[in-house]
N, C-alpha and C. Protein backbone atom coordinates (compact mmCIF):
# COMPACT_ATOMS: atom_id res chain seq x y z
N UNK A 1 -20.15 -10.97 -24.04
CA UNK A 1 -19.43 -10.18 -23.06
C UNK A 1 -18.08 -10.85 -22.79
N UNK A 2 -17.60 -10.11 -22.75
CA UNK A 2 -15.62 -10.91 -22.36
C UNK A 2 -15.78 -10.52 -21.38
N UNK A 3 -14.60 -11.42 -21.01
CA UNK A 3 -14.42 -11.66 -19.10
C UNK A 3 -13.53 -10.59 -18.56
N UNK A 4 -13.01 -9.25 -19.05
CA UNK A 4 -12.67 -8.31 -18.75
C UNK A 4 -14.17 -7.49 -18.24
N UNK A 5 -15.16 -7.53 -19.44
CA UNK A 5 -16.19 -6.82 -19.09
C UNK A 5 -17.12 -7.45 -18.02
N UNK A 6 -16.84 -8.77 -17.94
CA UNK A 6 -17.68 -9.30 -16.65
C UNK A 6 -16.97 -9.25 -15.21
N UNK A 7 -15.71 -8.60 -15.37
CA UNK A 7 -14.80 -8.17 -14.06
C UNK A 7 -15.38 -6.61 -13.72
N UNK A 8 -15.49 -6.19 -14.88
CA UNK A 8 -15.89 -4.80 -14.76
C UNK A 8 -17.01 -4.56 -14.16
N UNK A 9 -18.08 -5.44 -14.86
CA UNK A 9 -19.44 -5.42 -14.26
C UNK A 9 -19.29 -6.03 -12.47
N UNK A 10 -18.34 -6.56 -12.44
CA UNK A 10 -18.97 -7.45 -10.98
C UNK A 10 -17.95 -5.89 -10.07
N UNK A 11 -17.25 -5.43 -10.59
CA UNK A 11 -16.73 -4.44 -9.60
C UNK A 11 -17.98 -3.57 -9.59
N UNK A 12 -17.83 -3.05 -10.29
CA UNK A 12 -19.51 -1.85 -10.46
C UNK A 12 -20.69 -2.24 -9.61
N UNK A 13 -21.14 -3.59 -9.80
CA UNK A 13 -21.96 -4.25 -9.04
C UNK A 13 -21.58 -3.79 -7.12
N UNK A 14 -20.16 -4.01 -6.69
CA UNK A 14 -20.00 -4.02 -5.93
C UNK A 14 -19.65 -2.32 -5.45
N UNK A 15 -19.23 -1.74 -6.11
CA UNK A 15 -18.90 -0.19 -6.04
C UNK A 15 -20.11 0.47 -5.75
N UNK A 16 -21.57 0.45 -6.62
CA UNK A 16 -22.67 0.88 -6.85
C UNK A 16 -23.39 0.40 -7.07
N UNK A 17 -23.85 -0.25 -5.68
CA UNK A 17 -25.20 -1.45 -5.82
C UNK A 17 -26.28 -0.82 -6.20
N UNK A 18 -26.57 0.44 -6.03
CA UNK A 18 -27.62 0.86 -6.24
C UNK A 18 -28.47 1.15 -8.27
N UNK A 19 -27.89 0.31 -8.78
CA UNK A 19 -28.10 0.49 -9.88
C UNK A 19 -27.83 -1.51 -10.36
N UNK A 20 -28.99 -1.72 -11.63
CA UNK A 20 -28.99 -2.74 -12.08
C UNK A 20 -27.86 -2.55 -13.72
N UNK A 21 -27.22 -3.30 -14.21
CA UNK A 21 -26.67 -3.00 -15.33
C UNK A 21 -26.81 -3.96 -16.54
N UNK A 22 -26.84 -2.76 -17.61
CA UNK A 22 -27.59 -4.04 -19.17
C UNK A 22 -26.42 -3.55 -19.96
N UNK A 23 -26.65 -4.96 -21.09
CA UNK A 23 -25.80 -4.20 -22.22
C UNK A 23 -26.84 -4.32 -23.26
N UNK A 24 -26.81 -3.25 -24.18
CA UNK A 24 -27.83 -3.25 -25.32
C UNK A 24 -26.74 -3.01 -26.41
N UNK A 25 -27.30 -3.62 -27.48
CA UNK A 25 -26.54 -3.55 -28.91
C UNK A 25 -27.51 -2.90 -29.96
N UNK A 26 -27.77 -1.82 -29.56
CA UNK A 26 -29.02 -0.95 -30.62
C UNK A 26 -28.47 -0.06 -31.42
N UNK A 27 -28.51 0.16 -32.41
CA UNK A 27 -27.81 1.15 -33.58
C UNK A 27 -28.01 2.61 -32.78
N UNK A 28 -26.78 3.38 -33.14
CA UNK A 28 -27.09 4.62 -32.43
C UNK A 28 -26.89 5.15 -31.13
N UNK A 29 -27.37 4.00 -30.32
CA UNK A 29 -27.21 4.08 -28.90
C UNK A 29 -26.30 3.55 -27.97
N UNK A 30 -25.42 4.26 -26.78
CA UNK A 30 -24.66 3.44 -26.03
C UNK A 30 -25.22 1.95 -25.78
N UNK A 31 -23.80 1.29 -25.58
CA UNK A 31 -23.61 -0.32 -25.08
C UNK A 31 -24.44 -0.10 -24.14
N UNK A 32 -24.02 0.31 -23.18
CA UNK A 32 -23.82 -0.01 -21.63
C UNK A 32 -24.64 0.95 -21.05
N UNK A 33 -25.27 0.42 -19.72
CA UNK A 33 -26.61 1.33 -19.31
C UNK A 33 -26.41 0.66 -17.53
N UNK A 34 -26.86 1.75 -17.04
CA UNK A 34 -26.87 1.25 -15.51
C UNK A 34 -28.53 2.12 -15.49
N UNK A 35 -29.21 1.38 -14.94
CA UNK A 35 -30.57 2.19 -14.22
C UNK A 35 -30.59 1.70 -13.06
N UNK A 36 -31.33 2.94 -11.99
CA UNK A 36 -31.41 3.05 -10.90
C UNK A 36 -32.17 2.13 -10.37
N UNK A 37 -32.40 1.10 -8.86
CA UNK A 37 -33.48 0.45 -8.89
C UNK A 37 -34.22 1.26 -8.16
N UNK A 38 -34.19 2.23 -7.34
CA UNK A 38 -35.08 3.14 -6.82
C UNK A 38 -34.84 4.34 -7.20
N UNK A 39 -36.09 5.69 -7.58
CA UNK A 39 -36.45 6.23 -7.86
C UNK A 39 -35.60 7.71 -7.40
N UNK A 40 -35.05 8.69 -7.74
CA UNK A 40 -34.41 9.62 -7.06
C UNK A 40 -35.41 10.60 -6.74
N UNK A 41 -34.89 11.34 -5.64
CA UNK A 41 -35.89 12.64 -4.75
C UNK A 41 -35.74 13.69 -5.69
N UNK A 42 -36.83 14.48 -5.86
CA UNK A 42 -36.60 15.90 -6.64
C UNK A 42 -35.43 16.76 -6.07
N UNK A 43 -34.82 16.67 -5.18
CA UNK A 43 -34.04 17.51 -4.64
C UNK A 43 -32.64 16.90 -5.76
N UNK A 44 -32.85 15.75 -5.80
CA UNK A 44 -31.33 14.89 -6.38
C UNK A 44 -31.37 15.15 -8.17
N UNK A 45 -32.63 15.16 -8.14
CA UNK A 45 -33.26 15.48 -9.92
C UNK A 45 -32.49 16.96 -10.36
N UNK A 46 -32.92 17.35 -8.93
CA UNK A 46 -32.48 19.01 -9.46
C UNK A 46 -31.41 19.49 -9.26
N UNK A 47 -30.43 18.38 -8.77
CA UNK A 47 -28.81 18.96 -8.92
C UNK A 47 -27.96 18.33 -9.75
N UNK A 48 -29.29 17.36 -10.77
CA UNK A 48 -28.40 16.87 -12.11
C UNK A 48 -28.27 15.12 -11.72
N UNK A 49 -28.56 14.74 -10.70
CA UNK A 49 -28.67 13.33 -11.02
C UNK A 49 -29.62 12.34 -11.81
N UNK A 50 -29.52 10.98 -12.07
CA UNK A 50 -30.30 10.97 -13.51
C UNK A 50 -30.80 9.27 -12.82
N UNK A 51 -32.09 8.85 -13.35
CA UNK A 51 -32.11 7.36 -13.11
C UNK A 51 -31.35 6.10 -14.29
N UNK A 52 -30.81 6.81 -15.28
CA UNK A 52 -30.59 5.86 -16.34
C UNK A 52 -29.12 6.26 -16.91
N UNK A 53 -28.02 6.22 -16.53
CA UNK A 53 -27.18 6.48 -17.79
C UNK A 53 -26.65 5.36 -18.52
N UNK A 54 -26.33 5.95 -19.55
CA UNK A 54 -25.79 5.13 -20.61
C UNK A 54 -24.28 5.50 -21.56
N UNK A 55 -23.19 4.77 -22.06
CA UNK A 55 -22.26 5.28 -22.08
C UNK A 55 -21.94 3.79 -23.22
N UNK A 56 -20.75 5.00 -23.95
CA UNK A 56 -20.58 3.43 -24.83
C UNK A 56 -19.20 2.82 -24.85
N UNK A 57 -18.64 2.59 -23.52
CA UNK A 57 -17.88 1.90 -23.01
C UNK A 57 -18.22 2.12 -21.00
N UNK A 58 -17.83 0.28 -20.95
CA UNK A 58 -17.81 0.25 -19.25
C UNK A 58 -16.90 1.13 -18.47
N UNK A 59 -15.36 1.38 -18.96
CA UNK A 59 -15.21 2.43 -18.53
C UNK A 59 -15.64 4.00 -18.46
N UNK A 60 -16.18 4.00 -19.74
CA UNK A 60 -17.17 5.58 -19.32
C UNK A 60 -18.18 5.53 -18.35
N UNK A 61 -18.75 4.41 -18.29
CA UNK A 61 -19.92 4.41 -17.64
C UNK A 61 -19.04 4.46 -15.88
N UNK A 62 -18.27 3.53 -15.92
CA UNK A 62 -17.96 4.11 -14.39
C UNK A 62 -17.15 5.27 -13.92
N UNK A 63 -16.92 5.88 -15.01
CA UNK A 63 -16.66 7.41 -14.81
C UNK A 63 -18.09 8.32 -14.28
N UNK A 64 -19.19 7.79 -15.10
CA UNK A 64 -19.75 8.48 -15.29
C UNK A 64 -20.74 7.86 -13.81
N UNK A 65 -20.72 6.80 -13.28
CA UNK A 65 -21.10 6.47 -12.09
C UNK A 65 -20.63 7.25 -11.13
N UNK A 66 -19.09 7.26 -10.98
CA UNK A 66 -18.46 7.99 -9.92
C UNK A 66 -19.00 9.56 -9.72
N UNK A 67 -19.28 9.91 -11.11
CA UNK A 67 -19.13 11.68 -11.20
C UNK A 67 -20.89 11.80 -10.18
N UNK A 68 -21.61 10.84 -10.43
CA UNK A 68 -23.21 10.86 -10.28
C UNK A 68 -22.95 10.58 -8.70
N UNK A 69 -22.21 9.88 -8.37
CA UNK A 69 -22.38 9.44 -6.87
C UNK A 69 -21.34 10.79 -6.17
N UNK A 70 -21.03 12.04 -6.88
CA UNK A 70 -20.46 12.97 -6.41
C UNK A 70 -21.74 13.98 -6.30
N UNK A 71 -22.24 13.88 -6.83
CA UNK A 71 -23.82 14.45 -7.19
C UNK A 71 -24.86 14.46 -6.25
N UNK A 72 -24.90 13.36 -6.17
CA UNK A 72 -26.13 12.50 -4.68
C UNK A 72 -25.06 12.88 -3.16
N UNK A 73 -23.67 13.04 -3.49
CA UNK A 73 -23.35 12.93 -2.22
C UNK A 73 -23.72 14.60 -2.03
N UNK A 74 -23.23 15.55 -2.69
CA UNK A 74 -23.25 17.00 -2.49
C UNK A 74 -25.10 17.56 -2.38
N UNK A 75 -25.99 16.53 -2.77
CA UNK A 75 -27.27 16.91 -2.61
C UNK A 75 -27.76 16.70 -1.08
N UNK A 76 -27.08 16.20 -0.20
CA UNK A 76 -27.09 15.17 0.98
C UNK A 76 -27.34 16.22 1.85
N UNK A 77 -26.75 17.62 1.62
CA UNK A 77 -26.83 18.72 2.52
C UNK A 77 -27.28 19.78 2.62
């Protein structure tokens, strides 16, 4: 991991605690993975939020954090 990506990770960390973050190097499959540490409500399931994404760059992935925490916020009501 380079120390760009360990800046990245410690912002994310701090942006969206609610998720643990890995990097995997598996043929085929995104780098980068955030999973949820708790479990989402069917209500949050069913407006498209997810416990696991994966993306194959840290900046996608915190795109793709932000778009999810737009998700959970609009399920709120």
């Amino acid at each position: 991991m380079t120390d760009y990506e360990r800046r990245l990770i410690d912002l994310l960390i701090s942006t969206h605690p609610a998720w643990r973050y890995e990097e995997r190097d598996l043929p085929g499959l995104p780098k980068w993975w955030a999973v949820r540490y708790y479990p989402l409500r069917p209500d949050q399931r069913a407006a498209g939020a997810r416990d696991v994404l994966g993306r194959t760059t840290l900046h996608r992935l915190a795109q793709a954090l932000a778009h999810h925490d737009e998700i959970i916020h609009r399920s709120r009501y």
